[in-house]
N, C-alpha and C. Protein backbone atom coordinates (compact mmCIF):
# COMPACT_ATOMS: atom_id res chain seq x y z
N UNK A 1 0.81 -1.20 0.00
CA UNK A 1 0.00 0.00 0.00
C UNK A 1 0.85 1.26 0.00
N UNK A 2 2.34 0.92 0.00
CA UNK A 2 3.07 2.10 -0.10
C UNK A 2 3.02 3.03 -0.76
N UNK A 3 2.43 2.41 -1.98
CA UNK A 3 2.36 3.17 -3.70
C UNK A 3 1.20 3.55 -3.64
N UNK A 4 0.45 3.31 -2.62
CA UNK A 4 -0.88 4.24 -3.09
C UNK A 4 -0.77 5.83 -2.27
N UNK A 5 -1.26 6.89 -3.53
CA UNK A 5 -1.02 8.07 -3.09
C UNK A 5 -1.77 8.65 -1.85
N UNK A 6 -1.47 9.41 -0.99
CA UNK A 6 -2.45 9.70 -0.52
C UNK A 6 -2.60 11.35 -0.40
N UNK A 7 -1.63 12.18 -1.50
CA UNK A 7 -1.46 13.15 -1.74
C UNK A 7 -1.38 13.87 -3.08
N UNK A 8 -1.95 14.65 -3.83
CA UNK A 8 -2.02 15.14 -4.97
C UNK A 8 -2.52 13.86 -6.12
N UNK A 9 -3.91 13.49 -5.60
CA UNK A 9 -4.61 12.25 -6.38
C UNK A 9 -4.65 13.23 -7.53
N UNK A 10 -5.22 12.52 -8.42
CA UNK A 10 -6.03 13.09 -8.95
C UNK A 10 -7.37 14.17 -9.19
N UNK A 11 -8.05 13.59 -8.34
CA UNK A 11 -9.42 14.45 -7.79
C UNK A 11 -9.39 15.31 -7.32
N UNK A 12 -8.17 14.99 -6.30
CA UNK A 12 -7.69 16.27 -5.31
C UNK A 12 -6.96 17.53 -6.20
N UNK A 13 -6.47 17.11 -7.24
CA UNK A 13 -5.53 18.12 -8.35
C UNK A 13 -6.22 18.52 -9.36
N UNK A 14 -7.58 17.70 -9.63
CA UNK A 14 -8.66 18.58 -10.13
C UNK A 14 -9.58 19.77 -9.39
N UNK A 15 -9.90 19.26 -8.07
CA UNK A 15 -10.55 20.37 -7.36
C UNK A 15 -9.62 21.35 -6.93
N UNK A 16 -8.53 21.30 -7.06
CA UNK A 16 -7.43 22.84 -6.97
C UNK A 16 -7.34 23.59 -8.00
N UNK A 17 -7.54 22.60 -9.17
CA UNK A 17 -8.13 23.51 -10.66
C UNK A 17 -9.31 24.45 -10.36
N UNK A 18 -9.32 24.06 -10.09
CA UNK A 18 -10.98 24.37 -10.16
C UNK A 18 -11.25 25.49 -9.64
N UNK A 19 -10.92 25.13 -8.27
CA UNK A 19 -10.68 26.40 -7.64
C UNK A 19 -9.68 27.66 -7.43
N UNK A 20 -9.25 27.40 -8.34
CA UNK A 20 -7.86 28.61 -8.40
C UNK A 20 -8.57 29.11 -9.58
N UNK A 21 -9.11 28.21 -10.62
CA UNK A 21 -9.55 29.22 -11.96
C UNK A 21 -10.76 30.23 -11.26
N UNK A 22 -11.13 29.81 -10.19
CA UNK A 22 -12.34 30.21 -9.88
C UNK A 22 -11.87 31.86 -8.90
N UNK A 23 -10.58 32.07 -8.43
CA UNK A 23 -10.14 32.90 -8.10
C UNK A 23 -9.91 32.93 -6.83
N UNK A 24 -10.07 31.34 -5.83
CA UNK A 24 -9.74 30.99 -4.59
C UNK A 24 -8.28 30.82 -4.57
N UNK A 25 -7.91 31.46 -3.28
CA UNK A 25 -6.55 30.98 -3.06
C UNK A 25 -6.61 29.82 -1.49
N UNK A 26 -5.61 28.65 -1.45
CA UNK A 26 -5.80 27.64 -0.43
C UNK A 26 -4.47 27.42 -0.56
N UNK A 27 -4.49 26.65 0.80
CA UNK A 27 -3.18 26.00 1.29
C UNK A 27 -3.06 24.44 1.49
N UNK A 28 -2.23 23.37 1.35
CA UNK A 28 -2.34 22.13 1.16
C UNK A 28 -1.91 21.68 2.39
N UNK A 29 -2.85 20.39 2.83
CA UNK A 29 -2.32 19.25 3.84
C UNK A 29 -1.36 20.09 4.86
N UNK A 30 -2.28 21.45 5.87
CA UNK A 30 -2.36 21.68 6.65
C UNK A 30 -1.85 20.74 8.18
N UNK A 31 -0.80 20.50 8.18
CA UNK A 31 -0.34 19.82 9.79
C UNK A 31 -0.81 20.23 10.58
N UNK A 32 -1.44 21.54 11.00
CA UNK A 32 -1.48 22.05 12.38
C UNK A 32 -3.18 21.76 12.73
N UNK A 33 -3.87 21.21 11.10
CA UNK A 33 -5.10 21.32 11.50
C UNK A 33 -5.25 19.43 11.82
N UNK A 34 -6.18 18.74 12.56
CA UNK A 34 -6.57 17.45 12.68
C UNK A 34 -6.29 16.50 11.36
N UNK A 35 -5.61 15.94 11.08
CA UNK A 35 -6.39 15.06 9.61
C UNK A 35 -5.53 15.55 8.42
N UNK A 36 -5.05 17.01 8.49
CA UNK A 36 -4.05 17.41 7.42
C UNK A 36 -5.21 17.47 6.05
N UNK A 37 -6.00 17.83 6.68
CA UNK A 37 -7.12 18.26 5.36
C UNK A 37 -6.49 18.68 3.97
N UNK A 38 -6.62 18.19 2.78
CA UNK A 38 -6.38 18.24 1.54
C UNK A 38 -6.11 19.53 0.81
N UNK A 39 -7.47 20.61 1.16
CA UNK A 39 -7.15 21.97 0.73
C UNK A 39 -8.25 23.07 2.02
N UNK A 40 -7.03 23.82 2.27
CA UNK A 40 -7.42 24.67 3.57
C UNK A 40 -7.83 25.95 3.46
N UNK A 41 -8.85 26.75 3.03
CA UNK A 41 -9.83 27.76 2.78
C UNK A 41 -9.60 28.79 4.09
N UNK A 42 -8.54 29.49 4.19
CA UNK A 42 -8.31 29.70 5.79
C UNK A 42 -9.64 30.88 5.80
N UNK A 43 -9.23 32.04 5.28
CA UNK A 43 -10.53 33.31 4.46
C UNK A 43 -11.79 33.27 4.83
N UNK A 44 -12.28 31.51 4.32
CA UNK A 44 -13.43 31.06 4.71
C UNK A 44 -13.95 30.28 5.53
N UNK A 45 -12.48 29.65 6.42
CA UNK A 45 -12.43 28.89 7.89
C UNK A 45 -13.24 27.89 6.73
N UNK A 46 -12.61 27.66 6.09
CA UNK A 46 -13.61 26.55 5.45
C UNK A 46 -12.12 25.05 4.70
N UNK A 47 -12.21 23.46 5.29
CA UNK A 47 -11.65 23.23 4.20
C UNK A 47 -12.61 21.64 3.64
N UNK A 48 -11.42 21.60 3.00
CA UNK A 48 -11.87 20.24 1.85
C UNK A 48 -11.20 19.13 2.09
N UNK A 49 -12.24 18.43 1.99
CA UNK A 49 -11.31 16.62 1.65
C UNK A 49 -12.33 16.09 0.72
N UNK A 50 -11.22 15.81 0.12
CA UNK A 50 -11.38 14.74 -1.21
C UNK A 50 -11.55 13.69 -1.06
N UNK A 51 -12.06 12.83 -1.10
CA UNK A 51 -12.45 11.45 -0.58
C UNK A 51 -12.63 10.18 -1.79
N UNK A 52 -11.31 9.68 -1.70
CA UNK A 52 -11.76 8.32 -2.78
C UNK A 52 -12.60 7.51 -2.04
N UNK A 53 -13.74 6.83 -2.71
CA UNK A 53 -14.62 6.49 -2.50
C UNK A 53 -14.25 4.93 -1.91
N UNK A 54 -13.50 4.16 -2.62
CA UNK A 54 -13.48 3.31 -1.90
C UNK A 54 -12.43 3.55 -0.23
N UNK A 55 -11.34 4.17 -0.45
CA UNK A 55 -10.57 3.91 0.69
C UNK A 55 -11.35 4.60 2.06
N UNK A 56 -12.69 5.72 1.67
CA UNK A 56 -13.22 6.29 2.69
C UNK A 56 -14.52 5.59 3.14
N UNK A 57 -15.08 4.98 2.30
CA UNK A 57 -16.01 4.20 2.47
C UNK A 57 -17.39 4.68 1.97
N UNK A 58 -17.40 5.46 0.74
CA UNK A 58 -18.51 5.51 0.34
C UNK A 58 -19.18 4.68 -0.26
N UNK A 59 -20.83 4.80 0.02
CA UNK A 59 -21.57 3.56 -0.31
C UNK A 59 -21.95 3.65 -1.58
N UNK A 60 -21.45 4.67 -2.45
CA UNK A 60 -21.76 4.33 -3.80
C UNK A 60 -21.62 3.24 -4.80
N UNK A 61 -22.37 3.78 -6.39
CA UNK A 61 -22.11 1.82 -7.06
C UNK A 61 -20.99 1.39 -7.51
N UNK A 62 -20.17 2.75 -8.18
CA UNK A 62 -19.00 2.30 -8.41
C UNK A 62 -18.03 1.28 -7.57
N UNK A 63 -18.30 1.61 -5.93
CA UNK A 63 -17.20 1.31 -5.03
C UNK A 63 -18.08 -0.15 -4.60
N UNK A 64 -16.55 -0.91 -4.80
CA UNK A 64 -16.93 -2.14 -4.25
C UNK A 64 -15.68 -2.81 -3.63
N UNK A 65 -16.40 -3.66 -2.71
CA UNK A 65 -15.47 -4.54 -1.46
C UNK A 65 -14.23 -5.54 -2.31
N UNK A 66 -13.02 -5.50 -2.54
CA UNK A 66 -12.28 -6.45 -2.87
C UNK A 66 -12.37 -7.97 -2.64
N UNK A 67 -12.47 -8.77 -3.40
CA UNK A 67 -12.97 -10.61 -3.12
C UNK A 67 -11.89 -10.81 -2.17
N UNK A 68 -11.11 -10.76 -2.84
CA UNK A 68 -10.03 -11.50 -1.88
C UNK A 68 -9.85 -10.71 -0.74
N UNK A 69 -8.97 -11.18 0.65
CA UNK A 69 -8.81 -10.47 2.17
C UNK A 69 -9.71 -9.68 2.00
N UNK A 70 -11.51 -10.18 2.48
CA UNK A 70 -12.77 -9.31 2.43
C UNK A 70 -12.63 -8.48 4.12
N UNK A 71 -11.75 -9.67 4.80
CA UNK A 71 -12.18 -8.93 6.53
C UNK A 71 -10.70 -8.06 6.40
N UNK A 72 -10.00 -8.54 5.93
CA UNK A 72 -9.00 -7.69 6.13
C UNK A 72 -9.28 -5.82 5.28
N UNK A 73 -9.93 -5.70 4.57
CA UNK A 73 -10.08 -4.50 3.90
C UNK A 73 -11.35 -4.04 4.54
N UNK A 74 -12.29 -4.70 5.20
CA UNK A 74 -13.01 -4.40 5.81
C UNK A 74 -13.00 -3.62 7.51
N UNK A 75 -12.27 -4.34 7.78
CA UNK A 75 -11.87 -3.53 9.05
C UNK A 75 -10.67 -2.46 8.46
N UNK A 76 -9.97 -2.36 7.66
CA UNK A 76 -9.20 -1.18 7.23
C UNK A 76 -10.36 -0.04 6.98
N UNK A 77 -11.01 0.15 6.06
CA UNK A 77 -11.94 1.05 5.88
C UNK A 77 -12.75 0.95 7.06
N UNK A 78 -13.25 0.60 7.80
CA UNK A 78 -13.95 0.93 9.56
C UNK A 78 -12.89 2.05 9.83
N UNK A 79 -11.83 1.17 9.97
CA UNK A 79 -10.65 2.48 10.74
C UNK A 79 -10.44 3.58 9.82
N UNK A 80 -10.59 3.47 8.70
CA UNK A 80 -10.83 5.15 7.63
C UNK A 80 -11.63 6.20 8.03
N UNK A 81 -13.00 5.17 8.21
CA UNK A 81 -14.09 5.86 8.37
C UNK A 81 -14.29 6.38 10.17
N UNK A 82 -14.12 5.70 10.76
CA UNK A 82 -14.02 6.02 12.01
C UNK A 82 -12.90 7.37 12.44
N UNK A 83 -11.80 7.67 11.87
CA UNK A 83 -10.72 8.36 11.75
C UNK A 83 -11.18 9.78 11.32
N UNK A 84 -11.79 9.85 10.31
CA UNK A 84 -12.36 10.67 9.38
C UNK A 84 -13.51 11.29 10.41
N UNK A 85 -14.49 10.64 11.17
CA UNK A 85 -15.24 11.28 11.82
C UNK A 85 -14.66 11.85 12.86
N UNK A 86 -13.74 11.40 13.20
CA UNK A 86 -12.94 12.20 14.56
C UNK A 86 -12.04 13.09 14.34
N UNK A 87 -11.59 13.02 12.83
CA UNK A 87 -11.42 14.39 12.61
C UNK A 87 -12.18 15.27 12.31
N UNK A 88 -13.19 14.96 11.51
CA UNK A 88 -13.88 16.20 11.64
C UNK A 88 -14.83 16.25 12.45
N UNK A 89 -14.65 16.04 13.39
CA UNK A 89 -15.42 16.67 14.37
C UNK A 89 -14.73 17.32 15.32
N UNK A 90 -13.18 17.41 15.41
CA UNK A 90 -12.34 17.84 16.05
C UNK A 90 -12.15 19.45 14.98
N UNK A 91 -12.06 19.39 13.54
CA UNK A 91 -12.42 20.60 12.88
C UNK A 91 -13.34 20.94 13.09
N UNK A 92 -14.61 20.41 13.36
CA UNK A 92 -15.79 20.93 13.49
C UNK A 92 -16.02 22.24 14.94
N UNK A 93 -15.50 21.38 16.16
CA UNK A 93 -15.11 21.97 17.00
C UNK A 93 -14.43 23.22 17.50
N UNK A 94 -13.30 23.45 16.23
CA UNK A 94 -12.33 24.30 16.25
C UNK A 94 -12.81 25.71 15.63
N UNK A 95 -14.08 25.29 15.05
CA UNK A 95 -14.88 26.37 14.15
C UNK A 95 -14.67 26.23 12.51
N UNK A 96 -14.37 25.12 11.88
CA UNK A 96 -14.10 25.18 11.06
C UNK A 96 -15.62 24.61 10.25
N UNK A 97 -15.92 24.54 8.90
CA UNK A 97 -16.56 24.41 8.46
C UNK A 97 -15.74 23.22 7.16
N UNK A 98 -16.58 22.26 7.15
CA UNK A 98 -16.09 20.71 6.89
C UNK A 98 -16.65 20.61 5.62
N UNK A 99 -16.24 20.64 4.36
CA UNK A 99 -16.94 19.88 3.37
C UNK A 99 -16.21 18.57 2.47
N UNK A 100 -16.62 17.99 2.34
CA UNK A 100 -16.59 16.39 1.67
C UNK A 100 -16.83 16.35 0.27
N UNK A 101 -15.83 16.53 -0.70
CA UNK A 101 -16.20 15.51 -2.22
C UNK A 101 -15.68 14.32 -2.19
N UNK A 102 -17.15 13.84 -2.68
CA UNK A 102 -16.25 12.45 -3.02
C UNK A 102 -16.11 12.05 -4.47
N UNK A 103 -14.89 11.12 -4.86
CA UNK A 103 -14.53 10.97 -5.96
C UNK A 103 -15.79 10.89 -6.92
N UNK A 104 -16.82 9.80 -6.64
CA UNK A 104 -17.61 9.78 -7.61
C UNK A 104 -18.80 10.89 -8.25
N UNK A 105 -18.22 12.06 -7.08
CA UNK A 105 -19.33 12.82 -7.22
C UNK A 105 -18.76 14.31 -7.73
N UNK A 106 -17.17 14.60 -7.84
CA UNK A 106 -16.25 15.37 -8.28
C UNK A 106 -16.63 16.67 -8.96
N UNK A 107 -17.37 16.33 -9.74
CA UNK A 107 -17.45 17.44 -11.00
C UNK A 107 -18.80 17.89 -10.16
N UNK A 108 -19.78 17.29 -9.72
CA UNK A 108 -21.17 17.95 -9.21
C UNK A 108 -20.81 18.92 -8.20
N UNK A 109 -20.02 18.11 -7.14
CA UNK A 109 -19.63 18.37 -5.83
C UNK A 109 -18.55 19.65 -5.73
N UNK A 110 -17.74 20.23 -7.20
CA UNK A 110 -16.92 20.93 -6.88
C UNK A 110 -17.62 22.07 -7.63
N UNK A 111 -18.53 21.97 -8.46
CA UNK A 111 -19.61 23.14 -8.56
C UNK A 111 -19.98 23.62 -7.74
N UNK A 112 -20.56 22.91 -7.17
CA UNK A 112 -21.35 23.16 -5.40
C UNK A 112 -20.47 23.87 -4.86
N UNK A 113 -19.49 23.26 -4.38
CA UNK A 113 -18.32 24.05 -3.58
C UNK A 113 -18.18 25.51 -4.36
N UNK A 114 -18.07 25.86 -5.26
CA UNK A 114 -17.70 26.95 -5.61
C UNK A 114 -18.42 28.00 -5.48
N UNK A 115 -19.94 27.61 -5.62
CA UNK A 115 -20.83 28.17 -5.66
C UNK A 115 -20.78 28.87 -4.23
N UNK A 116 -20.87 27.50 -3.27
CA UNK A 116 -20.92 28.00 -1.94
C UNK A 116 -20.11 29.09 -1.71
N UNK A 117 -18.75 29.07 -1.89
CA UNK A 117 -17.81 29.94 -1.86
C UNK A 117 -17.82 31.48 -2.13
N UNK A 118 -18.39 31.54 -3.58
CA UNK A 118 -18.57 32.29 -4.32
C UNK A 118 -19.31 33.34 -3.10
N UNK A 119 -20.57 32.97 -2.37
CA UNK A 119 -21.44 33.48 -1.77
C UNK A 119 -20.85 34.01 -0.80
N UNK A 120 -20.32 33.00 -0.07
CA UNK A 120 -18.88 33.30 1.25
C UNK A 120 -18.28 34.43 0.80
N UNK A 121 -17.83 35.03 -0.17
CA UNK A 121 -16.72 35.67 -0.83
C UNK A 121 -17.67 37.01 -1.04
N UNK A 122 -18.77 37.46 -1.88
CA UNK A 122 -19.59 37.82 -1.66
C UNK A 122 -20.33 38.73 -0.25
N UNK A 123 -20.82 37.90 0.71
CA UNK A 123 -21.14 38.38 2.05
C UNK A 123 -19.96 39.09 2.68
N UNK A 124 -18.90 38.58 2.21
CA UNK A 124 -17.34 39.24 2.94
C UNK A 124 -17.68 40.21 2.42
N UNK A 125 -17.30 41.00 1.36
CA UNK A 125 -17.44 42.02 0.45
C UNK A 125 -18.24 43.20 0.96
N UNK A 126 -19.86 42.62 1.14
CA UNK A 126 -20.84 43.81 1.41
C UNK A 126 -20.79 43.69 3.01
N UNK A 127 -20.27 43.39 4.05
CA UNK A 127 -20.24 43.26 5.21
C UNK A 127 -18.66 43.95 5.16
N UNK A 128 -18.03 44.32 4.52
CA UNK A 128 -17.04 45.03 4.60
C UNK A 128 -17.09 46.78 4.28
């Protein structure tokens, strides 16, 4: 599992597209925050994780359980998913505001995000 990335995936290097064309500036895999969140929205106390679907445990159709070592990948993803909630809820705590794409949902999910943003960015503006 050495070789699997767990930094500058793909998905994750599309939603930085995305958002830089969009005129956001962020900071990457944050140490100081829980979890080392993917991309850190400081501006908007807001960040992101990218979430491959299988290693986080989404129940979508694409993602499916490996045949072979079924308990062994099974209790690995418990401990993903369990990990993941305790971090963010430890961001949650801190005041941060938590959002989740997940791989299969990428292109919908980083519209959304922007949008949201956009608004964030926005309210700053006329409250200034």
């Amino acid at each position: 599992m050495a070789a699997v990335k767990s930094q500058n995936t793909k998905p994750e290097v599309y939603v930085r597209r995305m958002l830089h064309a969009a005129g956001f500036r962020y900071r990457l895999h944050a140490k100081a925050l829980p979890g080392k969140p993917d991309i850190v929205l400081a501006r908007y106390k807001t960040v992101v994780l990218v979430q491959g679907c299988f290693w986080h445990g989404h129940n979508c159709k694409p993602n499916s359980m490996p045949q072979n070592n079924r308990s062994y990948w099974s209790a690995k993803i418990e401990r993903n998913i369990s990990r993941d909630r305790r971090n963010r809820v430890a961001l949650e705590q801190a005041g941060w505001n938590v959002v989740d794409i997940w791989e299969c949902e990428i292109e919908r999910s980083t519209t959304s995000l922007i949008e949201r943003l956009q608004n964030m960015r926005t309210a700053q503006d006329t409250a200034a």
